[in-house]
C-alpha atoms as a PDB file:
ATOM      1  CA  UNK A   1     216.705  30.094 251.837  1.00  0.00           C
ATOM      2  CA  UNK A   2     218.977  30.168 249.096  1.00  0.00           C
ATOM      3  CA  UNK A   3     220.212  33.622 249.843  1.00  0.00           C
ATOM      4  CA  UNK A   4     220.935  33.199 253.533  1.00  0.00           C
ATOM      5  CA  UNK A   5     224.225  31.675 252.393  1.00  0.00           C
ATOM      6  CA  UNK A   6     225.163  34.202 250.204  1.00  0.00           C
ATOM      7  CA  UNK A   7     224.090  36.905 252.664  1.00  0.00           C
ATOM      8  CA  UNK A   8     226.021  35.264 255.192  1.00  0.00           C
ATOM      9  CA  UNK A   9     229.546  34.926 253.242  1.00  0.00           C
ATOM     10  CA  UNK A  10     228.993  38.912 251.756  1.00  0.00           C
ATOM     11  CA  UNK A  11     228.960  39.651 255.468  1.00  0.00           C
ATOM     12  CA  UNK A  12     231.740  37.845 256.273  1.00  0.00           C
ATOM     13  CA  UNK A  13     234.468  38.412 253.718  1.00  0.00           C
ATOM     14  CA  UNK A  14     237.097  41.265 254.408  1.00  0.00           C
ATOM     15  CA  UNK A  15     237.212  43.938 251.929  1.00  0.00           C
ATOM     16  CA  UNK A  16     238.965  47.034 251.226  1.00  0.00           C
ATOM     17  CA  UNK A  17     235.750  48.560 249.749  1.00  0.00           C
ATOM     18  CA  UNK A  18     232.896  49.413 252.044  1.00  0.00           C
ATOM     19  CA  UNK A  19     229.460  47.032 251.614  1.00  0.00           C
ATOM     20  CA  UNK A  20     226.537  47.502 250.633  1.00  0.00           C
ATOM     21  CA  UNK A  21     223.296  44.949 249.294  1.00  0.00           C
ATOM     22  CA  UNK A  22     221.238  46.067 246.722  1.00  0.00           C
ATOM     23  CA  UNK A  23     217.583  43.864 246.316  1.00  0.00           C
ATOM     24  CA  UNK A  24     216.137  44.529 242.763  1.00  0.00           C
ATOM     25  CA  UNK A  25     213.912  42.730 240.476  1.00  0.00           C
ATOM     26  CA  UNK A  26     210.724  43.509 238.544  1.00  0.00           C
ATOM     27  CA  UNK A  27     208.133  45.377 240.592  1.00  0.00           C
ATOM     28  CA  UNK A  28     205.520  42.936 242.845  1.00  0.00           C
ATOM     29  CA  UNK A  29     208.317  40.245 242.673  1.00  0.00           C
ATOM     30  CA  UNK A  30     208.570  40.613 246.907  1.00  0.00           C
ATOM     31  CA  UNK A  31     211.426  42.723 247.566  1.00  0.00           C
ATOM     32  CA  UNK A  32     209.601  44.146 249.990  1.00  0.00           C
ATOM     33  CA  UNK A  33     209.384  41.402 252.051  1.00  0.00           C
ATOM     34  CA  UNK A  34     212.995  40.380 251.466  1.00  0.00           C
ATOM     35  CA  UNK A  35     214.688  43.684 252.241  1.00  0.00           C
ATOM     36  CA  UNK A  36     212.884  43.412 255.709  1.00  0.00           C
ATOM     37  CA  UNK A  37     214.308  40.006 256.667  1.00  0.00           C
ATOM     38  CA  UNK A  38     217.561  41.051 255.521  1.00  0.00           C
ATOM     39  CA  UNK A  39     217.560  44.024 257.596  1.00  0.00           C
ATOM     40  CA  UNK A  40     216.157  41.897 260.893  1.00  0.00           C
ATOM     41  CA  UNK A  41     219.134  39.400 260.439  1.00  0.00           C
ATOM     42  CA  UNK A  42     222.078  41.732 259.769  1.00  0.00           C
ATOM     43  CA  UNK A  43     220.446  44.832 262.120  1.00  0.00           C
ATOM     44  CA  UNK A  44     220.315  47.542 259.428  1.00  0.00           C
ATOM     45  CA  UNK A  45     218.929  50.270 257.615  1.00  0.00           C
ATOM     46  CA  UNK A  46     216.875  50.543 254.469  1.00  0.00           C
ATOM     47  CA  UNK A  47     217.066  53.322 251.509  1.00  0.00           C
ATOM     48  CA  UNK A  48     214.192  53.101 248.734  1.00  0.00           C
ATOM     49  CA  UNK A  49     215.223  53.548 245.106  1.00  0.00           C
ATOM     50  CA  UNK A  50     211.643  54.095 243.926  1.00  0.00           C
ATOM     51  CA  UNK A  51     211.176  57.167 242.070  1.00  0.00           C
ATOM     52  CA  UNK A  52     207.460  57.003 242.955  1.00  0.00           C
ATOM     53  CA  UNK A  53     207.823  56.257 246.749  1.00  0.00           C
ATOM     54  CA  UNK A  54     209.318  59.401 247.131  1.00  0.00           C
ATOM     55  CA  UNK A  55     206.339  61.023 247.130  1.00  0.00           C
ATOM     56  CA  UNK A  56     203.767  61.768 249.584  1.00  0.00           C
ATOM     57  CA  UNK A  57     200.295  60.036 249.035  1.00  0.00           C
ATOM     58  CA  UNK A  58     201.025  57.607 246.251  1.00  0.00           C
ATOM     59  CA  UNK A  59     200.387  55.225 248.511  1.00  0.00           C
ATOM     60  CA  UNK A  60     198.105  52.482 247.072  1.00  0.00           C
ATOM     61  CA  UNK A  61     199.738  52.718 243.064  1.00  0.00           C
ATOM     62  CA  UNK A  62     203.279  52.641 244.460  1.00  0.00           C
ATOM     63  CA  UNK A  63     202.925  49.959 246.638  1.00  0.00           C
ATOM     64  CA  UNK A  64     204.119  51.871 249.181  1.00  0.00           C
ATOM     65  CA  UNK A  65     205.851  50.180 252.320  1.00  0.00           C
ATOM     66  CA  UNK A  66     203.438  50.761 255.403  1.00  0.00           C
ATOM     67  CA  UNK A  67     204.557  51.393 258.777  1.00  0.00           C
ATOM     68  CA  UNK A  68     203.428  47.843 260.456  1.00  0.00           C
ATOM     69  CA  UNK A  69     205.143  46.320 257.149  1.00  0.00           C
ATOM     70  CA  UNK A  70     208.709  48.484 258.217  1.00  0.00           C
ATOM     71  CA  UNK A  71     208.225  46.661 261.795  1.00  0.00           C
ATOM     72  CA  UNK A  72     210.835  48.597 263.911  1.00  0.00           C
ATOM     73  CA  UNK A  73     213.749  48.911 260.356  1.00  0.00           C
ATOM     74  CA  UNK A  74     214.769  52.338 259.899  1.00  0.00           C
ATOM     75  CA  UNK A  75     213.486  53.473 256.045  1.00  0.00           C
ATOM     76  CA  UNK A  76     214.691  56.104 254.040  1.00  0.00           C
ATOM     77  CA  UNK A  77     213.995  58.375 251.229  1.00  0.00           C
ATOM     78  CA  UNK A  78     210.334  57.322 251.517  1.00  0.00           C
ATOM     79  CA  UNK A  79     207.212  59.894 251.753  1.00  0.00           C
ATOM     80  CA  UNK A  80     209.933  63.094 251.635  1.00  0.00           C
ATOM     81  CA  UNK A  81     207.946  65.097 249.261  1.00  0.00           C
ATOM     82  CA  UNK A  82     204.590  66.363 248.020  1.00  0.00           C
ATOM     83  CA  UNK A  83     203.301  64.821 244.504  1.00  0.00           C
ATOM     84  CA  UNK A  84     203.668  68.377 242.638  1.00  0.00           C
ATOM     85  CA  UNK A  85     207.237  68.671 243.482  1.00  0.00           C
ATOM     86  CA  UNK A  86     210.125  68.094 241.146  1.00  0.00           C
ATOM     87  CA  UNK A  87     212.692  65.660 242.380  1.00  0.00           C
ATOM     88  CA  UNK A  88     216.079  65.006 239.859  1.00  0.00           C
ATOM     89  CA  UNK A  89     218.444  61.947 240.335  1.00  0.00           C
ATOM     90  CA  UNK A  90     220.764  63.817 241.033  1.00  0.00           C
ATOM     91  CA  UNK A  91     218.859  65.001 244.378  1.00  0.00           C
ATOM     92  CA  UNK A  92     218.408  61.709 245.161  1.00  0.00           C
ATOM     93  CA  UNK A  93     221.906  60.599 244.396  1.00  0.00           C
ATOM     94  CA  UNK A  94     223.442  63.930 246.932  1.00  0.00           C
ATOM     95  CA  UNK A  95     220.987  62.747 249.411  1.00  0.00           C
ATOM     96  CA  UNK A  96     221.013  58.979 249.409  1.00  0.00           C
ATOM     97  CA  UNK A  97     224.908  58.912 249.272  1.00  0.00           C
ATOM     98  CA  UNK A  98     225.083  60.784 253.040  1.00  0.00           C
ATOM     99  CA  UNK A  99     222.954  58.362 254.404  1.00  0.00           C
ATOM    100  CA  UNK A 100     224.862  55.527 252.585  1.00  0.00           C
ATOM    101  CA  UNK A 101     227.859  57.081 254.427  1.00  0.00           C
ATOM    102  CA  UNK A 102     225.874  57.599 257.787  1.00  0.00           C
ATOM    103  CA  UNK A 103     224.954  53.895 257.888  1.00  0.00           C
ATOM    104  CA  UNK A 104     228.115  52.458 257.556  1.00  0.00           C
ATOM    105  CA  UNK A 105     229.802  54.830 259.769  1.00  0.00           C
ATOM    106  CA  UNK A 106     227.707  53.068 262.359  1.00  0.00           C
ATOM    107  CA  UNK A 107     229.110  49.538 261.273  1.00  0.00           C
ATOM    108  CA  UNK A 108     226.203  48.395 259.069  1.00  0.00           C
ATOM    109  CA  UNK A 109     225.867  47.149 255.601  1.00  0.00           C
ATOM    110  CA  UNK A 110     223.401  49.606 254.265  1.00  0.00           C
ATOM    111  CA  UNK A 111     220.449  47.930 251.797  1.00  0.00           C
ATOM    112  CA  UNK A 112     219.035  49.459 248.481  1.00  0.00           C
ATOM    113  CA  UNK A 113     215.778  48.003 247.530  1.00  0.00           C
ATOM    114  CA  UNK A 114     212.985  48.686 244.974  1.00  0.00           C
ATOM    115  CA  UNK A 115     213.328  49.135 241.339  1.00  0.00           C
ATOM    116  CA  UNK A 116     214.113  52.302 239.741  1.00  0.00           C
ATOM    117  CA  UNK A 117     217.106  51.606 237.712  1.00  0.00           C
ATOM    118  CA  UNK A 118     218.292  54.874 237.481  1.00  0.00           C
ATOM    119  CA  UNK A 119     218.801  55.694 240.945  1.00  0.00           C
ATOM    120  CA  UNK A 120     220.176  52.482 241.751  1.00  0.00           C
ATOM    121  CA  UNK A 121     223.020  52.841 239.756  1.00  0.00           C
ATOM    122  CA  UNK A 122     223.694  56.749 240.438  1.00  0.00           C
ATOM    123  CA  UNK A 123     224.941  55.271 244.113  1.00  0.00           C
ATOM    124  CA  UNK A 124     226.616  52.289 242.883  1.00  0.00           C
ATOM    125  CA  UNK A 125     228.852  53.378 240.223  1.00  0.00           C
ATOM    126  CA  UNK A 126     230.321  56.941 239.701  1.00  0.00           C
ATOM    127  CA  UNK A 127     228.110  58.956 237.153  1.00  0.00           C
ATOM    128  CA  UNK A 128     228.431  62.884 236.504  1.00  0.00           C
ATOM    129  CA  UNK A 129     225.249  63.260 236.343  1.00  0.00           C
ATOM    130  CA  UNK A 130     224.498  66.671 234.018  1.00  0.00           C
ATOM    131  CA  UNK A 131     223.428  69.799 236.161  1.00  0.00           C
ATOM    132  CA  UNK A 132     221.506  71.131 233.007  1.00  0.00           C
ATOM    133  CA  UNK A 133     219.040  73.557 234.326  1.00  0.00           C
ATOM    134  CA  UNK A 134     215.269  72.878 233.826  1.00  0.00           C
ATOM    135  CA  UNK A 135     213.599  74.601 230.683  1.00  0.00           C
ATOM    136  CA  UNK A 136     209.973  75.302 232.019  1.00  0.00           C
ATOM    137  CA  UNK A 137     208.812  76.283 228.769  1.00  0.00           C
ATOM    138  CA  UNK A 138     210.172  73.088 226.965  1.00  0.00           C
ATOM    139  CA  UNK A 139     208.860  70.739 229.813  1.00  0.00           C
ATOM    140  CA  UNK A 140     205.113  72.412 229.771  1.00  0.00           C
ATOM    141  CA  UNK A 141     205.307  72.600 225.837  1.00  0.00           C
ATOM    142  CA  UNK A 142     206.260  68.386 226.299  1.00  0.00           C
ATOM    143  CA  UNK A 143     204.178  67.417 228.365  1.00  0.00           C
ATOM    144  CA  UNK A 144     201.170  69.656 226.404  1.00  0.00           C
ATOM    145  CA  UNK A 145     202.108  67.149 223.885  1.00  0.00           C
ATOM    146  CA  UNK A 146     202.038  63.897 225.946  1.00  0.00           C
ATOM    147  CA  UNK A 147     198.326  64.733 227.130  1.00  0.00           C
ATOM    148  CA  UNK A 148     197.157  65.108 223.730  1.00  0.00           C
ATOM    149  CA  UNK A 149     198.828  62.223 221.680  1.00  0.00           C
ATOM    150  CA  UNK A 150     199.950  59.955 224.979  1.00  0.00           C
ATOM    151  CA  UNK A 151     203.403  59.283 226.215  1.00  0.00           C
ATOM    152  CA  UNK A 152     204.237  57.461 223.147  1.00  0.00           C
ATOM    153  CA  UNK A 153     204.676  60.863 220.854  1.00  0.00           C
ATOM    154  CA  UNK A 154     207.306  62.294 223.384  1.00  0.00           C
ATOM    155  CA  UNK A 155     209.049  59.089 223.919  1.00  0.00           C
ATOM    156  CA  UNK A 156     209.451  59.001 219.371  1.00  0.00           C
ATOM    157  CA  UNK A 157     210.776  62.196 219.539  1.00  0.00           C
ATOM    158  CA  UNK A 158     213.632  60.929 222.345  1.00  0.00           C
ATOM    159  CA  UNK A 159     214.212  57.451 220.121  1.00  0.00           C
ATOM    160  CA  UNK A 160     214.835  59.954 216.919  1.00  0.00           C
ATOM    161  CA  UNK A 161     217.063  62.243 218.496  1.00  0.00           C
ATOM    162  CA  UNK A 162     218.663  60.057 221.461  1.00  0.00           C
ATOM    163  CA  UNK A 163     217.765  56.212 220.920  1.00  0.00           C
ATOM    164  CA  UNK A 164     220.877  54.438 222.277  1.00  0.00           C
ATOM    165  CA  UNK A 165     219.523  56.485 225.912  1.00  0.00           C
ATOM    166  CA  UNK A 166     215.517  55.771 224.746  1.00  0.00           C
ATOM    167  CA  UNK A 167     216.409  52.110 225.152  1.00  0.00           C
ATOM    168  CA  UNK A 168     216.853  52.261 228.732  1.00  0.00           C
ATOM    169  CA  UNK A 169     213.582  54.055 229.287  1.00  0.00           C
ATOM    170  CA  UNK A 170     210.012  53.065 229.209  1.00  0.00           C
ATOM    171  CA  UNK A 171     207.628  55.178 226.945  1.00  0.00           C
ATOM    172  CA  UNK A 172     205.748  55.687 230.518  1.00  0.00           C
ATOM    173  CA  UNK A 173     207.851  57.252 232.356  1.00  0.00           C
ATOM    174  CA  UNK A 174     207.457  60.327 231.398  1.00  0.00           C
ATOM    175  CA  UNK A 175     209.511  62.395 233.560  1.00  0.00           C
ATOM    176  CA  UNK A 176     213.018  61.121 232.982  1.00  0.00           C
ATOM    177  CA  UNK A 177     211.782  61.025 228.418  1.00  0.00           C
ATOM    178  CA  UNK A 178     211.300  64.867 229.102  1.00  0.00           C
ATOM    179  CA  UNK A 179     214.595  65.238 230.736  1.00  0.00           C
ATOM    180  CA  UNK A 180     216.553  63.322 228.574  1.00  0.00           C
ATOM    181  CA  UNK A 181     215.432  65.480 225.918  1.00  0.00           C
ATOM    182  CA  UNK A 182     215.677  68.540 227.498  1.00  0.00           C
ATOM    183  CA  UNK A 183     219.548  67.924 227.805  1.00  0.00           C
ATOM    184  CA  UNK A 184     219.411  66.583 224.463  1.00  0.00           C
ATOM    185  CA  UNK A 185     217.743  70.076 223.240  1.00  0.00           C
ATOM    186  CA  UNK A 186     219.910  72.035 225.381  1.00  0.00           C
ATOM    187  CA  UNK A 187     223.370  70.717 225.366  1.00  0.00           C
ATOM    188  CA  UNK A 188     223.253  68.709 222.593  1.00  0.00           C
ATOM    189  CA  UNK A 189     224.614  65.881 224.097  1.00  0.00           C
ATOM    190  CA  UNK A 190     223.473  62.588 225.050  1.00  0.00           C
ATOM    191  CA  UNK A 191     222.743  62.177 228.943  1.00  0.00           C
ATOM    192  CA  UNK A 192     224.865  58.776 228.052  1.00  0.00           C
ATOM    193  CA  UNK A 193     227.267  61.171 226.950  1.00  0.00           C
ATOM    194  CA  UNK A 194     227.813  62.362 231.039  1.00  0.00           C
ATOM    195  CA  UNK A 195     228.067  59.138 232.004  1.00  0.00           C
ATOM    196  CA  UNK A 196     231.386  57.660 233.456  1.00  0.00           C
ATOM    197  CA  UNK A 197     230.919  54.202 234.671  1.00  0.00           C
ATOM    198  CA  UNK A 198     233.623  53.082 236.430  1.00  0.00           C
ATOM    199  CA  UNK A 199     234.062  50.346 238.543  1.00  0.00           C
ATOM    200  CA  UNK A 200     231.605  49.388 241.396  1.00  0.00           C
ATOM    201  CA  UNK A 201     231.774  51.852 244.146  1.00  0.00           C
ATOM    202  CA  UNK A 202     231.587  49.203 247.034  1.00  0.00           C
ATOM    203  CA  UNK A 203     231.855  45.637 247.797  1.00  0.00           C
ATOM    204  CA  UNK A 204     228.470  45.147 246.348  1.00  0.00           C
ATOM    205  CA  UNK A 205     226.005  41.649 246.720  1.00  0.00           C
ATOM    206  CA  UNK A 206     222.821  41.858 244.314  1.00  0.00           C
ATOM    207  CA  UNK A 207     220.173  39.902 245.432  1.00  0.00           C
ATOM    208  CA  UNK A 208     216.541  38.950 244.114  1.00  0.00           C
ATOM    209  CA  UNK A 209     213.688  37.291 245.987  1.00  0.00           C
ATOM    210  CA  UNK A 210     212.002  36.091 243.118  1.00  0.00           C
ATOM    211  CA  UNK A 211     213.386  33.152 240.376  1.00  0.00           C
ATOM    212  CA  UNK A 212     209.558  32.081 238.667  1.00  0.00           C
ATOM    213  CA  UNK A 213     209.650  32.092 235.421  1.00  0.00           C
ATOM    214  CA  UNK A 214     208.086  35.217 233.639  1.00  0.00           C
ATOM    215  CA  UNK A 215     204.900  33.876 233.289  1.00  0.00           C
ATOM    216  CA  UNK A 216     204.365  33.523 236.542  1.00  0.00           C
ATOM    217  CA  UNK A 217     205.869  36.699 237.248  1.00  0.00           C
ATOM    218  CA  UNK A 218     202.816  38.515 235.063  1.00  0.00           C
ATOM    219  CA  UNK A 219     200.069  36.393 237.107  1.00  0.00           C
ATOM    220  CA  UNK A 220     201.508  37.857 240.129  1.00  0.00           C
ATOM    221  CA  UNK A 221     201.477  41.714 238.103  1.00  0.00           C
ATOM    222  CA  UNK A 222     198.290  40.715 237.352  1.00  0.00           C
ATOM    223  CA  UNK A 223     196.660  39.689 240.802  1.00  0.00           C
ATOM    224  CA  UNK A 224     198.663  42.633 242.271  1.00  0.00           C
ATOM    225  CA  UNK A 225     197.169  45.285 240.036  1.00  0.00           C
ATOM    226  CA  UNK A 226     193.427  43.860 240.651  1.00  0.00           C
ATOM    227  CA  UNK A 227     193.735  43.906 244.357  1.00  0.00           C
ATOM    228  CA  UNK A 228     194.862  47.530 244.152  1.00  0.00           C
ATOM    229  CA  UNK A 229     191.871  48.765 241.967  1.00  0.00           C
ATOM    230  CA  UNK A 230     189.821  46.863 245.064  1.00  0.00           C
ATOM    231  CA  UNK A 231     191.845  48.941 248.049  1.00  0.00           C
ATOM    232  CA  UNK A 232     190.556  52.239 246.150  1.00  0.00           C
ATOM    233  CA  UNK A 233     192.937  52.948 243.907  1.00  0.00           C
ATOM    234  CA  UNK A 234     190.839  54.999 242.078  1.00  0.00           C
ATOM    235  CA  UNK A 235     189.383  57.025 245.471  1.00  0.00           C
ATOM    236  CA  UNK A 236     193.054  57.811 245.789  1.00  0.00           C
ATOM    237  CA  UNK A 237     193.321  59.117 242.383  1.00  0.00           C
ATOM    238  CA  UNK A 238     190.423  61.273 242.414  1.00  0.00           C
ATOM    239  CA  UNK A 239     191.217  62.741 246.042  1.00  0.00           C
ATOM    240  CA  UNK A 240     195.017  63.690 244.454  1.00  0.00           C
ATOM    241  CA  UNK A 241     193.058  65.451 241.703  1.00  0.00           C
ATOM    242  CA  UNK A 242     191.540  67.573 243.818  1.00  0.00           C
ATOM    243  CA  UNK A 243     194.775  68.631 245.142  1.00  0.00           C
ATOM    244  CA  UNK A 244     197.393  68.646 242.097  1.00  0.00           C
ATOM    245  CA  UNK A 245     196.190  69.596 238.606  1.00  0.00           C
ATOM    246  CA  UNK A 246     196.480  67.161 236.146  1.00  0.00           C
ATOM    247  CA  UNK A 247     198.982  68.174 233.966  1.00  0.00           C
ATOM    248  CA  UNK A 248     201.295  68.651 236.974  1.00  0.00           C
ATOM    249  CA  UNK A 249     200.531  65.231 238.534  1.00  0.00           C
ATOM    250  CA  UNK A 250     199.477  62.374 236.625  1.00  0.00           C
ATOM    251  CA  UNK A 251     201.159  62.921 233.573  1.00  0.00           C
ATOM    252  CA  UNK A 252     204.561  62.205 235.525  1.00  0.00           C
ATOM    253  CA  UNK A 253     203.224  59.046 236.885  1.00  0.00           C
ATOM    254  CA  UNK A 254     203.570  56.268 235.434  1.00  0.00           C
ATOM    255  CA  UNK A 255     200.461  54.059 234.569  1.00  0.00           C
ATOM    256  CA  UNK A 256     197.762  57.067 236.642  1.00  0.00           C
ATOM    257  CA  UNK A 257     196.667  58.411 232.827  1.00  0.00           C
ATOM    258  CA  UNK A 258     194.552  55.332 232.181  1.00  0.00           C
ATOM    259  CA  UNK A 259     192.650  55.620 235.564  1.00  0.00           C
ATOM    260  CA  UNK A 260     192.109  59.346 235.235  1.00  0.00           C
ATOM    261  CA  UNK A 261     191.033  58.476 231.287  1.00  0.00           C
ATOM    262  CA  UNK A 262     188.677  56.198 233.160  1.00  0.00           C
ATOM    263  CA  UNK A 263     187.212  58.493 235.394  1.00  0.00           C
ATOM    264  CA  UNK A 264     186.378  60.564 232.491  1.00  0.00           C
ATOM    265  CA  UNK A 265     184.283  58.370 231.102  1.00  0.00           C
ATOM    266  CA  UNK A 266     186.930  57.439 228.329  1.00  0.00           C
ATOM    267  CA  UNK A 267     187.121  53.486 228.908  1.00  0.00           C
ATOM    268  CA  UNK A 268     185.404  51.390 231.140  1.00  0.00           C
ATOM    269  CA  UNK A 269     186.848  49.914 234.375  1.00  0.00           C
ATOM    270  CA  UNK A 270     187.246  46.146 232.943  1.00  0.00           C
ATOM    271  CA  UNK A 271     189.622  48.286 229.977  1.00  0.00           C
ATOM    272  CA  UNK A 272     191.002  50.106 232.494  1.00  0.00           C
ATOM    273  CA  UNK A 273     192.220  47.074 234.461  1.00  0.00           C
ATOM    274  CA  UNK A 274     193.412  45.203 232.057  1.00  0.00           C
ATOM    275  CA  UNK A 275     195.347  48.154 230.094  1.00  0.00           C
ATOM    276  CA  UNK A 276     196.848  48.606 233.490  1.00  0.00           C
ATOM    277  CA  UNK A 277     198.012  45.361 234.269  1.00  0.00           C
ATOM    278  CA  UNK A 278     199.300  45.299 230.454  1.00  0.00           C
ATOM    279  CA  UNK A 279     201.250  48.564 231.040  1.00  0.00           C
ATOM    280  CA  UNK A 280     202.503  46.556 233.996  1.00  0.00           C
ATOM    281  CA  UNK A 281     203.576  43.501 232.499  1.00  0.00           C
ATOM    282  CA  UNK A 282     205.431  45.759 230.044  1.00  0.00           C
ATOM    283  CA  UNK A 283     207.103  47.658 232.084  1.00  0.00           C
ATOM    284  CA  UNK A 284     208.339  44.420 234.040  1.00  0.00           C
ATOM    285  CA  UNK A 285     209.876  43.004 230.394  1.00  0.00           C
ATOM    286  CA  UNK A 286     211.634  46.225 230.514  1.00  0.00           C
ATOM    287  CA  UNK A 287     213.034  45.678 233.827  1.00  0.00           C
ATOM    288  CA  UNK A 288     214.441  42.380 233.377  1.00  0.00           C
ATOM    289  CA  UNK A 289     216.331  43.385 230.573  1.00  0.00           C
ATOM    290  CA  UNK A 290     218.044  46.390 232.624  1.00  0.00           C
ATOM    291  CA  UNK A 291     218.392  44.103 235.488  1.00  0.00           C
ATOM    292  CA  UNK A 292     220.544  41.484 233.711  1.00  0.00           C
ATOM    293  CA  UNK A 293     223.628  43.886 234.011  1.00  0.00           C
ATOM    294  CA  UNK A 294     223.482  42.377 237.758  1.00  0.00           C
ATOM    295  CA  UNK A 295     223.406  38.937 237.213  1.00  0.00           C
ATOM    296  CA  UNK A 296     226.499  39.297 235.205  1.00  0.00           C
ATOM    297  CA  UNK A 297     228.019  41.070 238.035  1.00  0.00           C
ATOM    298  CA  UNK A 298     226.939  38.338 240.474  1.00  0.00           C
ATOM    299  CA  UNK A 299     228.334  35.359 237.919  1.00  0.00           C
END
C-alpha cells in the first residue's frame, strides 16, 4: 500500500518536533479501517476527532468504532459523555492535548483519526480558542428558531453577521452555527478573530485511505447510509427520544432532524433516506474543500 512507504519514512526521519499522524478524509471513506492498521504496525494509540463519537449511544448514526473493530488498540475520547451534555472544543482540545503528551512520553507516534475539522486543527496548530461563556437564553432562543424554520435560518443569520467563519461550517451542524454566533453577539468579534495559526505544532504526516474519485465517494455515502437505516437506525433514534428531549438532542445532531421528522409522520421513509444520504453527500463536498489545506501541507 501506497502509504506504507510514507508511514515508514515519517517514522524514520529525526526531528526536533515531536510526531504525530493525523488520518482524515470525508466521512465513510475507511479511516476506520486505516487508523487500525496503522496503529498494529507502529504499536500505538488512537484519539477520535469526531464531535459525534464523543457521545454515549450514537452508536449506529456516528458510525461508531465497536470494540471487536478496536481489536486490542487503545481508543480515546470515544463514548466519554451522555448525548444531553455540552462538550466545547476547547474541552476537547485541554483533554486531547494530555493524552497527545501521555502517548509520546511512552515513545509512540500518537494517531488522530475521523473528521471533525475543528478539533483536528485545535491540536495541530496553536489556536486561542475564546473562553466566551455560554448565553443559555440566546442558545434556547436559537435553537427555538432552528426547530421551526430548520438549520438553514440560524446558519443565514451567521453568513450575515460572520460569513468569512460561516464558510467553514455546514448549515447542519448546528452546535458550533450557535456558538459562533453567540461570540459573535457577545464579543463582537469573529471566532476567526481568536485564531492564531502558527506553524504546525509537530512533525506532522496527513494521510487518507481513500483516492476514488467523488463519485464514487457518494455511492459509498450512499450504500453506507442505507445499511444504517437497515441496522435500526431509527430504533436507536426513538429509544434516545425517550431519554433526551428533542430540543436538547437532535437538534445538535447533525442529519437526526429528518429521521425524527419521519417518525412524525412528516415524510416517508424512501424521503427520508434519500434526504439523508443527500445531507450526506453534502456534507462530504464540504469536507473536501476543508481538507485540501492538508494536501498542500503534504505537497
Amino acid at each position: 500500500m501506497e502509504y506504507i512507504k510514507k508511514l515508514n519514512d515519517f517514522s524514520n526521519n529525526k526531528w526536533e518536533k515531536q510526531k504525530i499522524i493525523v488520518i482524515y478524509w470525508p466521512t465513510w471513506s475507511g479511516k476506520t479501517a486505516m487508523s487500525i492498521d496503522i496503529a498494529k504496525k507502529i504499536d500505538t494509540e488512537i484519539i477520535s476527532t469526531d464531535s459525534r463519537q464523543i457521545f454515549k449511544s450514537l452508536d449506529i448514526w456516528t458510525g461508531k468504532i465497536t470494540k471487536k473493530e478496536m481489536s486490542w488498540i487503545k481508543h480515546h475520547m470515544v463514548d466519554i459523555i451522555s448525548a444531553d451534555m455540552e462538550y466545547s472544543v476547547w474541552e476537547f482540545k485541554e483533554k486531547s492535548e494530555i493524552l497527545i503528551e501521555n502517548i509520546i512520553s511512552e515513545w509512540k507516534i500518537p494517531i488522530l483519526c475521523w473528521w471533525t475539522w475543528l478539533y483536528i486543527n485545535s491540536l495541530i496548530y496553536d489556536f486561542n480558542i475564546p473562553k466566551v461563556p455560554a448565553d443559555e437564553e440566546l442558545r434556547n432562543k436559537l435553537e427555538k428558531q432552528a426547530a421551526e424554520h430548520w438549520n438553514q435560518c440560524i446558519y443565514d443569520q451567521l453568513v450575515e453577521l460572520d460569513p468569512v467563519y460561516a464558510a467553514e461550517l455546514h448549515p447542519n451542524n448546528l452546535r458550533y452555527v450557535i456558538r459562533a454566533l453567540e461570540v459573535k453577539l457577545l464579543t463582537w468579534k469573529s471566532k476567526t478573530e481568536f485564531r492564531e495559526e502558527k506553524k504546525l505544532k509537530y512533525d506532522t504526516l496527513f494521510l487518507t485511505p481513500y483516492s476514488g474519485d467523488r463519485e464514487e465517494l457518494y455511492e459509498r455515502i450512499n450504500n453506507r447510509v442505507q445499511i444504517m437505516f437497515n441496522e435500526w437506525l431509527i430504533e436507536e433514534i426513538e429509544e434516545l427520544l425517550k431519554v433526551y428531549k428533542k430540543s436538547d438532542f437532535w437538534m445538535k445532531t447533525i442529519w437526526y432532524k429528518e429521521v425524527v421528522e419521519y417518525l412524525e409522520w412528516n415524510m416517508t421513509l424512501r424521503e427520508c433516506v434519500e434526504l439523508v444520504q443527500k445531507h450526506n453527500r453534502n456534507y462530504a463536498k464540504k469536507q473536501l474543500t476543508w481538507f485540501r489545506k492538508y494536501e498542500e501541507i503534504n505537497i
